[in-house]
PDB file of N, CA and C in Angstrom:
ATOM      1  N   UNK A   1     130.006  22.987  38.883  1.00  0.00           N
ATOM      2  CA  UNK A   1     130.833  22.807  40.049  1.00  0.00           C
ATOM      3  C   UNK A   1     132.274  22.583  39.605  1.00  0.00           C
ATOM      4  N   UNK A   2     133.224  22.976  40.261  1.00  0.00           N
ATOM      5  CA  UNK A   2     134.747  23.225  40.016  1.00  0.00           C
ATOM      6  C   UNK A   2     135.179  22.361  41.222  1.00  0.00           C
ATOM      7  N   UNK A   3     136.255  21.517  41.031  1.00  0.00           N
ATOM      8  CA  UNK A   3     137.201  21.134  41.614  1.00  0.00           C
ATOM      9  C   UNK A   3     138.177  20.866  41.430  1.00  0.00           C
ATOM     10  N   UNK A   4     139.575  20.762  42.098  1.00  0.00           N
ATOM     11  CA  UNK A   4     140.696  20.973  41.986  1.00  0.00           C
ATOM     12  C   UNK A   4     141.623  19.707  42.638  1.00  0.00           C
ATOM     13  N   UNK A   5     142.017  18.849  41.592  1.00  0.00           N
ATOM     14  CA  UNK A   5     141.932  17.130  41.763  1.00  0.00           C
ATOM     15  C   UNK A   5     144.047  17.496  40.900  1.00  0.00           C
ATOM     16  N   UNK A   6     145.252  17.053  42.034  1.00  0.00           N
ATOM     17  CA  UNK A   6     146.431  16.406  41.538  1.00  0.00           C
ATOM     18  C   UNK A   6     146.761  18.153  40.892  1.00  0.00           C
ATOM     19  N   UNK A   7     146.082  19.469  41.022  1.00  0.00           N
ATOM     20  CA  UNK A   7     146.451  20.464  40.519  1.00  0.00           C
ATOM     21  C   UNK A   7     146.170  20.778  39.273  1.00  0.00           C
ATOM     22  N   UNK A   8     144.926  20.283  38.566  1.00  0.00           N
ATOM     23  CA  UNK A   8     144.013  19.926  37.564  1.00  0.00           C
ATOM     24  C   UNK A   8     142.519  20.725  37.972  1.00  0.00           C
ATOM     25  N   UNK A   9     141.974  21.449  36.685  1.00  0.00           N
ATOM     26  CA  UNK A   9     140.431  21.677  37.515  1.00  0.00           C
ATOM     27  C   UNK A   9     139.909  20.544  36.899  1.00  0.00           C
ATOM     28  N   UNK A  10     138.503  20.260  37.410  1.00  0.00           N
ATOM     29  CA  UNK A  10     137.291  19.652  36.890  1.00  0.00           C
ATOM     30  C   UNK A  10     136.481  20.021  37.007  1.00  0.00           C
ATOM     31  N   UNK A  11     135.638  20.663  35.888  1.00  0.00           N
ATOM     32  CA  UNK A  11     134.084  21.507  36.243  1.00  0.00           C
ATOM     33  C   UNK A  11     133.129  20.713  35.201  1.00  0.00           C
ATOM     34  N   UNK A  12     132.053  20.443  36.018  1.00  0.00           N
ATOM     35  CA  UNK A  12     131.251  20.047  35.319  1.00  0.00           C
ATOM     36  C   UNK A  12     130.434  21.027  34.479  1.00  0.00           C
ATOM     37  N   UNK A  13     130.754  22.183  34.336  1.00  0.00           N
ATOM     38  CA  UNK A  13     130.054  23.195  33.250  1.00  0.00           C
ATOM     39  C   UNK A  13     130.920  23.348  32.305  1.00  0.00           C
ATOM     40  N   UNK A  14     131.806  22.268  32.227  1.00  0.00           N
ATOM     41  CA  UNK A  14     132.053  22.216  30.508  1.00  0.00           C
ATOM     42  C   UNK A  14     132.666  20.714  30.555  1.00  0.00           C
ATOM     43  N   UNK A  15     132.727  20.219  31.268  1.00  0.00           N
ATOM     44  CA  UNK A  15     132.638  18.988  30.617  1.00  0.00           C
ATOM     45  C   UNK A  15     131.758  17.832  30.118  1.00  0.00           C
ATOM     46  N   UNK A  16     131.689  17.231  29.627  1.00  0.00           N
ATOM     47  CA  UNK A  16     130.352  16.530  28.881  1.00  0.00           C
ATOM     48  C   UNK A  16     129.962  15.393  29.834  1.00  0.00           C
ATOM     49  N   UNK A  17     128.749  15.490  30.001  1.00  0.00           N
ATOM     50  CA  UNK A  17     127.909  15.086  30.843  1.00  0.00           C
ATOM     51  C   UNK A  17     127.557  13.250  30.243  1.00  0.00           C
ATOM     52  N   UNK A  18     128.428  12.340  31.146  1.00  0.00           N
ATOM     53  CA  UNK A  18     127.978  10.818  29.734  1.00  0.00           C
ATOM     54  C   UNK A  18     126.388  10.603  30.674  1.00  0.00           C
ATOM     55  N   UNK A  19     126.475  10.052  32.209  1.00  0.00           N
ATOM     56  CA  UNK A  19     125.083   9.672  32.679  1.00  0.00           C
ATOM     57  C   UNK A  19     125.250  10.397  33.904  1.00  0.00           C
ATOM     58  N   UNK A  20     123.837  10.170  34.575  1.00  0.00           N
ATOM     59  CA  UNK A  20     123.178  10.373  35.878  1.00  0.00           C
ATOM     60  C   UNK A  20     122.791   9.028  36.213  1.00  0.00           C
ATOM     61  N   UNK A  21     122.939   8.977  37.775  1.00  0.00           N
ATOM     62  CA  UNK A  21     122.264   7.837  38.631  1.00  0.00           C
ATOM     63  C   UNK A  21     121.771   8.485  39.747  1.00  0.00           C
ATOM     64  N   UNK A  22     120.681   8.179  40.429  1.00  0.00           N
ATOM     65  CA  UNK A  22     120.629   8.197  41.745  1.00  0.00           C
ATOM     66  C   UNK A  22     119.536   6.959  42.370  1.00  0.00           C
ATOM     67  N   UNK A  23     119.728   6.282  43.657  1.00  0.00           N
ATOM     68  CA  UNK A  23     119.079   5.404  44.371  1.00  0.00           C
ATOM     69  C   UNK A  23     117.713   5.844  44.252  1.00  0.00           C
ATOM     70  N   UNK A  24     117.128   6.646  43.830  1.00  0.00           N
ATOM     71  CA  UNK A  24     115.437   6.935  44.190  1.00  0.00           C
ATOM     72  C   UNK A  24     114.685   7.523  45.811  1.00  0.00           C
ATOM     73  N   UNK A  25     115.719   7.936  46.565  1.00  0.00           N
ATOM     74  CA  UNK A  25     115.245   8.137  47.798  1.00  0.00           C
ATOM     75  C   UNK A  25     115.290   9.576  47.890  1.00  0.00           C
ATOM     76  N   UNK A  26     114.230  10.381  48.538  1.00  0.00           N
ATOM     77  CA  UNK A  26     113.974  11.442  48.280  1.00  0.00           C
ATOM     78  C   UNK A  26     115.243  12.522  49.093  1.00  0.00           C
ATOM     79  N   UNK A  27     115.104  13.558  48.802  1.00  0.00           N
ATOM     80  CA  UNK A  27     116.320  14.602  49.223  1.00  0.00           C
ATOM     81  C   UNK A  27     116.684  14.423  50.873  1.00  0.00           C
ATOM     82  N   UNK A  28     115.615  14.331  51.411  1.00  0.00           N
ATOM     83  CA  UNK A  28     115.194  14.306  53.046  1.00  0.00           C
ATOM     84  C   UNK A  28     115.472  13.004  53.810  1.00  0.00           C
ATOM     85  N   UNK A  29     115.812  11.553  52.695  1.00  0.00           N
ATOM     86  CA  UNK A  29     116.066  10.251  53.041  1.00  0.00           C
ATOM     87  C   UNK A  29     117.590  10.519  53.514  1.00  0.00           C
ATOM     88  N   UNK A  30     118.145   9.830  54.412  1.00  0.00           N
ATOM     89  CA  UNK A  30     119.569   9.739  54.797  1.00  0.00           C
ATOM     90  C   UNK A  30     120.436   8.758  54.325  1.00  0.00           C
ATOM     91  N   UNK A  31     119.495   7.679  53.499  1.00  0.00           N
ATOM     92  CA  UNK A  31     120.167   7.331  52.601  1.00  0.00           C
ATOM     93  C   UNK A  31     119.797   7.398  50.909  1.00  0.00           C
ATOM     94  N   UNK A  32     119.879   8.864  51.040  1.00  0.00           N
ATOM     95  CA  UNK A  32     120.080   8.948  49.321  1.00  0.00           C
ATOM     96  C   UNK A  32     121.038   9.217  48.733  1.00  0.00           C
ATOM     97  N   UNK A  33     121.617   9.008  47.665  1.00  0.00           N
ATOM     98  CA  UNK A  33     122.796   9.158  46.807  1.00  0.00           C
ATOM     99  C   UNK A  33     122.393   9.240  45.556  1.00  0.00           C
ATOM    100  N   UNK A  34     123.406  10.311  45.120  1.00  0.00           N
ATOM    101  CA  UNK A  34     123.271  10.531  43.219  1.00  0.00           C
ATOM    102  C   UNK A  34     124.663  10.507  42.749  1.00  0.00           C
ATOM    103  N   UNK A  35     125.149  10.156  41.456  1.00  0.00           N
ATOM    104  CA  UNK A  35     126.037  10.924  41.075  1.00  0.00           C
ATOM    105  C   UNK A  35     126.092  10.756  39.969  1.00  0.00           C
ATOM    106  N   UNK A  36     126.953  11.495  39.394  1.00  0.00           N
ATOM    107  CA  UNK A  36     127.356  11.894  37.671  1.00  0.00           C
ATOM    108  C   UNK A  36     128.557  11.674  37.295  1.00  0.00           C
ATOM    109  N   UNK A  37     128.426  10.700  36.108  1.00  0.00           N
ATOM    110  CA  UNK A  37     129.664  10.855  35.333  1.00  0.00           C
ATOM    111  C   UNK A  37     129.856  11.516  34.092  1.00  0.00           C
ATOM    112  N   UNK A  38     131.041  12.253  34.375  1.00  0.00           N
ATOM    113  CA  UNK A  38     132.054  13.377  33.361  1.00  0.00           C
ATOM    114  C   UNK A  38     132.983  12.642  32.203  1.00  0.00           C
ATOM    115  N   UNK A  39     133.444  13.574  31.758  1.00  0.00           N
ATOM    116  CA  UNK A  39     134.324  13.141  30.559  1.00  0.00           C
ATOM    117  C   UNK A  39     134.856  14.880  29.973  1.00  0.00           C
ATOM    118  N   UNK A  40     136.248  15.189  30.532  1.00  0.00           N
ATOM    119  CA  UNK A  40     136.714  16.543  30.346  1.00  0.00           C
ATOM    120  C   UNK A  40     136.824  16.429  28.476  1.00  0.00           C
ATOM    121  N   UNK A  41     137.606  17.520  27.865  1.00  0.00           N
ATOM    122  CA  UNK A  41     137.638  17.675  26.794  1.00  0.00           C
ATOM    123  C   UNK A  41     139.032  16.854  26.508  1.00  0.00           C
ATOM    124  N   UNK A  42     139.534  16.686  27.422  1.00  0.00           N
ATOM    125  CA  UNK A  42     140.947  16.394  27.625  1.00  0.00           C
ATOM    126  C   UNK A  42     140.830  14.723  27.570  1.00  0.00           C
ATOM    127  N   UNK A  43     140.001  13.917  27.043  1.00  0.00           N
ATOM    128  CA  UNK A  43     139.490  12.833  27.797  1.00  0.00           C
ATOM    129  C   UNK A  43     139.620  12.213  29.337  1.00  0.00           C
ATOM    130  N   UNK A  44     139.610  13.014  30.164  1.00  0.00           N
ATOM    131  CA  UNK A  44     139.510  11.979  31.494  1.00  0.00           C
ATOM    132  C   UNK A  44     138.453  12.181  32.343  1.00  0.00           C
ATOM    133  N   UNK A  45     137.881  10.946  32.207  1.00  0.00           N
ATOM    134  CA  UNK A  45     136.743  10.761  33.450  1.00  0.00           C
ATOM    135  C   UNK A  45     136.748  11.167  34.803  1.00  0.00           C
ATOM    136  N   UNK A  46     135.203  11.565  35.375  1.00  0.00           N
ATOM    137  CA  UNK A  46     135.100  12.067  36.849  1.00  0.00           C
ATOM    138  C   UNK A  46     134.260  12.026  37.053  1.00  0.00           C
ATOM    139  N   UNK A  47     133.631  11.384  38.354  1.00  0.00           N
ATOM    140  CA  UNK A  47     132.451  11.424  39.055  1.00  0.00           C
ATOM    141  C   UNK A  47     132.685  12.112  39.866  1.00  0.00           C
ATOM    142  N   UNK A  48     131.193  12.805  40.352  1.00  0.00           N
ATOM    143  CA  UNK A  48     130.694  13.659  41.169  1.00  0.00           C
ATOM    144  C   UNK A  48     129.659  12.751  41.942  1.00  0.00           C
ATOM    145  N   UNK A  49     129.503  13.052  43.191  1.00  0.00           N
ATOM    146  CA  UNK A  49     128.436  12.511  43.691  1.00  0.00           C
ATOM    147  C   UNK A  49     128.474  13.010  45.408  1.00  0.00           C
ATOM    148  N   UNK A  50     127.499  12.607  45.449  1.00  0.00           N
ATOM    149  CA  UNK A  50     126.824  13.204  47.148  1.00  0.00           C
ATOM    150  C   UNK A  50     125.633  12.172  47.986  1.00  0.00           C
ATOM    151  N   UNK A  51     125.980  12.167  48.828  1.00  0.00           N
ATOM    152  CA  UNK A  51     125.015  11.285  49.423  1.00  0.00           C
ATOM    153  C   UNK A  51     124.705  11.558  50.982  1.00  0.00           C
ATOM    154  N   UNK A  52     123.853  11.191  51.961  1.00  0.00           N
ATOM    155  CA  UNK A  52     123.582  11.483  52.793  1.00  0.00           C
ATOM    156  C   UNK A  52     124.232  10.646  53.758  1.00  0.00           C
ATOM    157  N   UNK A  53     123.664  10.926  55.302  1.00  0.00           N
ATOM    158  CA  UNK A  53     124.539  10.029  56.728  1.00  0.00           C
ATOM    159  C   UNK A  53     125.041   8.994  56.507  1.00  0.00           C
ATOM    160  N   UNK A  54     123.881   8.256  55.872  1.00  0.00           N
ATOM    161  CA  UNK A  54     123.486   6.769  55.949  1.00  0.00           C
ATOM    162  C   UNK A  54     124.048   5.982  54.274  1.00  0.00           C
ATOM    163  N   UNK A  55     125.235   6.768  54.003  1.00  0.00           N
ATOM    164  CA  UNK A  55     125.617   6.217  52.218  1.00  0.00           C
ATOM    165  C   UNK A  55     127.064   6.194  52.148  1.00  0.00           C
ATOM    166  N   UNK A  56     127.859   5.951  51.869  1.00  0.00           N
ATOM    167  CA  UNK A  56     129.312   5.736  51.772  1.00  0.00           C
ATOM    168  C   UNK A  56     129.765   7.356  51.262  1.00  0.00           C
ATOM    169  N   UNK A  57     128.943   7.880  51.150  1.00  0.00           N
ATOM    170  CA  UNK A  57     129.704   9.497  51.956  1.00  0.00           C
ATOM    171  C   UNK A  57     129.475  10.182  52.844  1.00  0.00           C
ATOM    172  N   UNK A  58     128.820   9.639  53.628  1.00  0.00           N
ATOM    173  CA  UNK A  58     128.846  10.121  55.324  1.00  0.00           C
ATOM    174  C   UNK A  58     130.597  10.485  55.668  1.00  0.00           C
ATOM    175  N   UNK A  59     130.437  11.402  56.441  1.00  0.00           N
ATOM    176  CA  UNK A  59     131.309  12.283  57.658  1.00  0.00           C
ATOM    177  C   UNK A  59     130.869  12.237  58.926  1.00  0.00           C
ATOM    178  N   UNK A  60     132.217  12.514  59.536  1.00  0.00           N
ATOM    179  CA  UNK A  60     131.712  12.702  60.854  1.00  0.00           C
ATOM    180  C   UNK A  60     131.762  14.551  61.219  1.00  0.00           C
ATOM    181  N   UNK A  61     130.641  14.346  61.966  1.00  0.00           N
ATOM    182  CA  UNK A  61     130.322  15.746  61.914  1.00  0.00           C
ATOM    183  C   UNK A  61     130.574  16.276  63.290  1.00  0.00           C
ATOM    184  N   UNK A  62     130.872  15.396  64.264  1.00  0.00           N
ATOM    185  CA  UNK A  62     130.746  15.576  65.756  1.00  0.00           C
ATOM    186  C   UNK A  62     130.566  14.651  66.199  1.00  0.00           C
ATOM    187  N   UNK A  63     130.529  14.528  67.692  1.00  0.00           N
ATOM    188  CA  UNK A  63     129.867  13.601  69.141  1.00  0.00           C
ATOM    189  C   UNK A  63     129.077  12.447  68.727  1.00  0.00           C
ATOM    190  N   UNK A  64     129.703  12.009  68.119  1.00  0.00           N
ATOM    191  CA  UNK A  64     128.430  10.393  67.020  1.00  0.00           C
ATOM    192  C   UNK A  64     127.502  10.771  66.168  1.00  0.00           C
ATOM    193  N   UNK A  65     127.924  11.768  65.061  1.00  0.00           N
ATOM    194  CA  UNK A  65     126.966  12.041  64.746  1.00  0.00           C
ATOM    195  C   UNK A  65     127.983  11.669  63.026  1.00  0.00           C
ATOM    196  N   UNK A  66     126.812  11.461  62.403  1.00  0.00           N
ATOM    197  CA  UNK A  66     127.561  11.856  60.696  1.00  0.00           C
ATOM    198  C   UNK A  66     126.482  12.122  59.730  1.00  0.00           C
ATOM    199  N   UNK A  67     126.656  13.382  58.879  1.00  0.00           N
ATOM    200  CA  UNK A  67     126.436  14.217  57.547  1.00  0.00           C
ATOM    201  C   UNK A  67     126.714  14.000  56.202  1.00  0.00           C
ATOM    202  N   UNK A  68     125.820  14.211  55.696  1.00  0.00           N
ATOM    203  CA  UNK A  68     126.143  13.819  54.465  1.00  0.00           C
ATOM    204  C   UNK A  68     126.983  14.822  53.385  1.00  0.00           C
ATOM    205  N   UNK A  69     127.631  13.979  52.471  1.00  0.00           N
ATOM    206  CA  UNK A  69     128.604  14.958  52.039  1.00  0.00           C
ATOM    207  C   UNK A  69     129.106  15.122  50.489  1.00  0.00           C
ATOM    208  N   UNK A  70     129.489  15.632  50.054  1.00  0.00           N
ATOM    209  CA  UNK A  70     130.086  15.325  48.345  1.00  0.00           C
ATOM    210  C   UNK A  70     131.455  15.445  48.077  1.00  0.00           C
ATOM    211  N   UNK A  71     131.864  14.668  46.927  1.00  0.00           N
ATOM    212  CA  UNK A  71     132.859  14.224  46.532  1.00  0.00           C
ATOM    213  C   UNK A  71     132.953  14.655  45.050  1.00  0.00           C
ATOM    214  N   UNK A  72     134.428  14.418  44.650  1.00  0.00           N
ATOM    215  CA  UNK A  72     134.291  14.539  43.490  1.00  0.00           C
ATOM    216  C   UNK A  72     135.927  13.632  43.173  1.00  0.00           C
ATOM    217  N   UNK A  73     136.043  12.492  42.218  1.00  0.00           N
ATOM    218  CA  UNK A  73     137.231  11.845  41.727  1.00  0.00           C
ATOM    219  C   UNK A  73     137.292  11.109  40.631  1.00  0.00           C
ATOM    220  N   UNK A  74     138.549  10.992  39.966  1.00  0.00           N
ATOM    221  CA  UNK A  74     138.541  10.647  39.160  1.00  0.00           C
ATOM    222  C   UNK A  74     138.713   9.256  38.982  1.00  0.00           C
ATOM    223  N   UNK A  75     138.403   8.455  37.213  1.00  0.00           N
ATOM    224  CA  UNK A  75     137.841   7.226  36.609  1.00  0.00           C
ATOM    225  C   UNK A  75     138.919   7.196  35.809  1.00  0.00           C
ATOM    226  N   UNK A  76     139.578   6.238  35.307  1.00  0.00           N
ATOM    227  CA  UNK A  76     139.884   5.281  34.246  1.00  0.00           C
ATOM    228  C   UNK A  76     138.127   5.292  33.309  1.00  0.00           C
ATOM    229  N   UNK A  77     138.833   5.109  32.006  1.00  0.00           N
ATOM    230  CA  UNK A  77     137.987   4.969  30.962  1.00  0.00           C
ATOM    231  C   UNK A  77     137.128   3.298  31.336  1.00  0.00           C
ATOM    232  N   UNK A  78     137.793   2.600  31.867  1.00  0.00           N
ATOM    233  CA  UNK A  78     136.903   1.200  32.045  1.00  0.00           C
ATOM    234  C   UNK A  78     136.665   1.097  33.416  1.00  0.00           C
ATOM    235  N   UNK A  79     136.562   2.413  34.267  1.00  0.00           N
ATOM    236  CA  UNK A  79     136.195   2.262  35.548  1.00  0.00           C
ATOM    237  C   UNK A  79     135.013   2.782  35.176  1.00  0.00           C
ATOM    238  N   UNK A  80     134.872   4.283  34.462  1.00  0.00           N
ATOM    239  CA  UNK A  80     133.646   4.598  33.742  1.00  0.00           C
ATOM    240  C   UNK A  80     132.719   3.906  33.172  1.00  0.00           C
ATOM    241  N   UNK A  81     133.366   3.099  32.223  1.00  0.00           N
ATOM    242  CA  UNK A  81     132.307   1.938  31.579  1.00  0.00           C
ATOM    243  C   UNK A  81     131.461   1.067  32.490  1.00  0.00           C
ATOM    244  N   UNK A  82     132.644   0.559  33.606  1.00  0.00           N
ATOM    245  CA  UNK A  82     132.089  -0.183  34.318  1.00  0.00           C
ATOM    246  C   UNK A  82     130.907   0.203  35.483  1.00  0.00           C
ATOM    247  N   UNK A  83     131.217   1.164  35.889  1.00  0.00           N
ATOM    248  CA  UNK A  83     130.184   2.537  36.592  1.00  0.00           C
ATOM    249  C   UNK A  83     128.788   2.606  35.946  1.00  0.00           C
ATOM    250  N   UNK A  84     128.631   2.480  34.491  1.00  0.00           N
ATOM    251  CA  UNK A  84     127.932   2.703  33.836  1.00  0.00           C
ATOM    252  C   UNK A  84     126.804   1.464  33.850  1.00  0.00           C
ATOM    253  N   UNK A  85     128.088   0.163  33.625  1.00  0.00           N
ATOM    254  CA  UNK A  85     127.069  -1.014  33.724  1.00  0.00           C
ATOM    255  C   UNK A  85     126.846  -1.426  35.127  1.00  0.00           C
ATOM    256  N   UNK A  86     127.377  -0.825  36.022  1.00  0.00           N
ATOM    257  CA  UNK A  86     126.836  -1.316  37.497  1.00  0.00           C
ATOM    258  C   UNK A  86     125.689  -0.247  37.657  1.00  0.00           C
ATOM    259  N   UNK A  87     125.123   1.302  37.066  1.00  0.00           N
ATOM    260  CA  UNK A  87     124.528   1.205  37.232  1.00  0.00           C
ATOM    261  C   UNK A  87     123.016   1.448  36.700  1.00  0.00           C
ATOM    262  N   UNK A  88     123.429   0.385  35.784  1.00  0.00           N
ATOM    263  CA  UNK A  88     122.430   0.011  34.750  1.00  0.00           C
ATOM    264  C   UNK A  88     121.776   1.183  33.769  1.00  0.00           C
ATOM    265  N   UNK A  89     123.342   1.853  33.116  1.00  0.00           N
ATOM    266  CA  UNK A  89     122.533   2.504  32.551  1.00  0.00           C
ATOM    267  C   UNK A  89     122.137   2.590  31.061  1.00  0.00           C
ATOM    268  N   UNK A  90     121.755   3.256  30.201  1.00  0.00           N
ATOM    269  CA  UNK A  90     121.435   2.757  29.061  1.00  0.00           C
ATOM    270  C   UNK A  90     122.126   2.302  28.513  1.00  0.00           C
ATOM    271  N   UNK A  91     122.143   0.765  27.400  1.00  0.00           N
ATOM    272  CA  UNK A  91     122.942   0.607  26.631  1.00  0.00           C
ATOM    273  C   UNK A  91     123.716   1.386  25.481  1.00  0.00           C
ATOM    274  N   UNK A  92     122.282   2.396  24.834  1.00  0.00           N
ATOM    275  CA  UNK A  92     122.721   2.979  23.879  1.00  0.00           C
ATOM    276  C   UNK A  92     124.065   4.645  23.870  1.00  0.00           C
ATOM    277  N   UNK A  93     123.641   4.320  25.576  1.00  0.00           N
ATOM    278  CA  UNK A  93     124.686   5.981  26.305  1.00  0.00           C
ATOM    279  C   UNK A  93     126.034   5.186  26.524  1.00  0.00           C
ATOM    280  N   UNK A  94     126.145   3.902  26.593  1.00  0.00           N
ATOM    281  CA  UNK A  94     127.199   3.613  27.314  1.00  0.00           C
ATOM    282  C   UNK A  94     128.081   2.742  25.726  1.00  0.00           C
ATOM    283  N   UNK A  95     127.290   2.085  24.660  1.00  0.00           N
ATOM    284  CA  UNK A  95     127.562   2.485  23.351  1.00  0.00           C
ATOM    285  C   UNK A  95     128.553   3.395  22.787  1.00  0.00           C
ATOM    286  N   UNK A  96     127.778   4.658  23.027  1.00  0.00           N
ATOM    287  CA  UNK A  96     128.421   6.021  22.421  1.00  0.00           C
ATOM    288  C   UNK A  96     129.164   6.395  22.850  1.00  0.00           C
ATOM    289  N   UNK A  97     129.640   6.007  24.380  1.00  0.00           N
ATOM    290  CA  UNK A  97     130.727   6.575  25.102  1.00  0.00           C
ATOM    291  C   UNK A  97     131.986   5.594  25.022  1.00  0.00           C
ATOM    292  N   UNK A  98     131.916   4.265  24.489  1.00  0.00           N
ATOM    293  CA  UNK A  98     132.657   3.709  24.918  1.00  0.00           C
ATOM    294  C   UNK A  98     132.870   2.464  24.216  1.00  0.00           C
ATOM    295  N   UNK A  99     134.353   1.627  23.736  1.00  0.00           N
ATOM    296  CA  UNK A  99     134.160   0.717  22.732  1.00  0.00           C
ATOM    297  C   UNK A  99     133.850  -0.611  23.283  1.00  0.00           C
ATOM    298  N   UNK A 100     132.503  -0.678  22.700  1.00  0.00           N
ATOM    299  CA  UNK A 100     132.254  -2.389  23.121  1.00  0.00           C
ATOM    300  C   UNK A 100     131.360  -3.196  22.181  1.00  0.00           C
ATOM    301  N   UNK A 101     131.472  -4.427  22.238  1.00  0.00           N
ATOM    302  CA  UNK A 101     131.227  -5.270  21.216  1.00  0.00           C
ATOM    303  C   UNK A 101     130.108  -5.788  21.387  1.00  0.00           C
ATOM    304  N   UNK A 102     129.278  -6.795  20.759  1.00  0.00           N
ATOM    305  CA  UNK A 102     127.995  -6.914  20.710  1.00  0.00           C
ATOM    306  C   UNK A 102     128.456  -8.959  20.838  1.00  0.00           C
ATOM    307  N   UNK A 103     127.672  -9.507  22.128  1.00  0.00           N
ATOM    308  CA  UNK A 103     127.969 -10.644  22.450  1.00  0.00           C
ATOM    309  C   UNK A 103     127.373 -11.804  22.082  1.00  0.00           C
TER     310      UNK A 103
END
């Protein structure tokens, strides 16, 4: 997927893929959400993500109604990190991506 962020692309078919998240609710739930975080070659972070009616990317679609929708924007390197530990993802991915110390 390609997008076009400040007159910049961002495609996630070449940029390196650090994690995946999604809530666990199936495609058909209205509140499901996924998204992915990027890392261009250029170093700068970007999430992608999509979610349904019922998720903080709902739209309005009409007459009271709202759709679910996708996004795509960019991270700071410790918005990433932090993305990572909110959502719980491996230590050893978030390690490799990123400098942190052992407590």
């Amino acid at each position: 997927m390609k997008t076009v962020i400040d007159k910049k692309i961002y495609n996630t078919e070449t940029a390196t893929l650090i994690a995946e998240w999604d809530n666990g609710r199936g495609n058909r739930d209205f509140r499901a959400c996924e998204e992915a975080l990027y890392k261009t070659k250029k170093g700068q972070y970007f999430i992608c993500g999509e979610g349904g009616a019922l998720t903080s990317y709902a739209t309005s679609c009409g007459s009271n109604s709202s759709c679910g929708s996708s996004r795509t924007w960019l991270v700071t390197q410790e918005e990433a990190r932090r993305w990572c530990e909110n959502h719980e993802i491996a230590a050893d991915i978030i390690a490799a991506n990123f400098e942190i110390e052992e407590g």
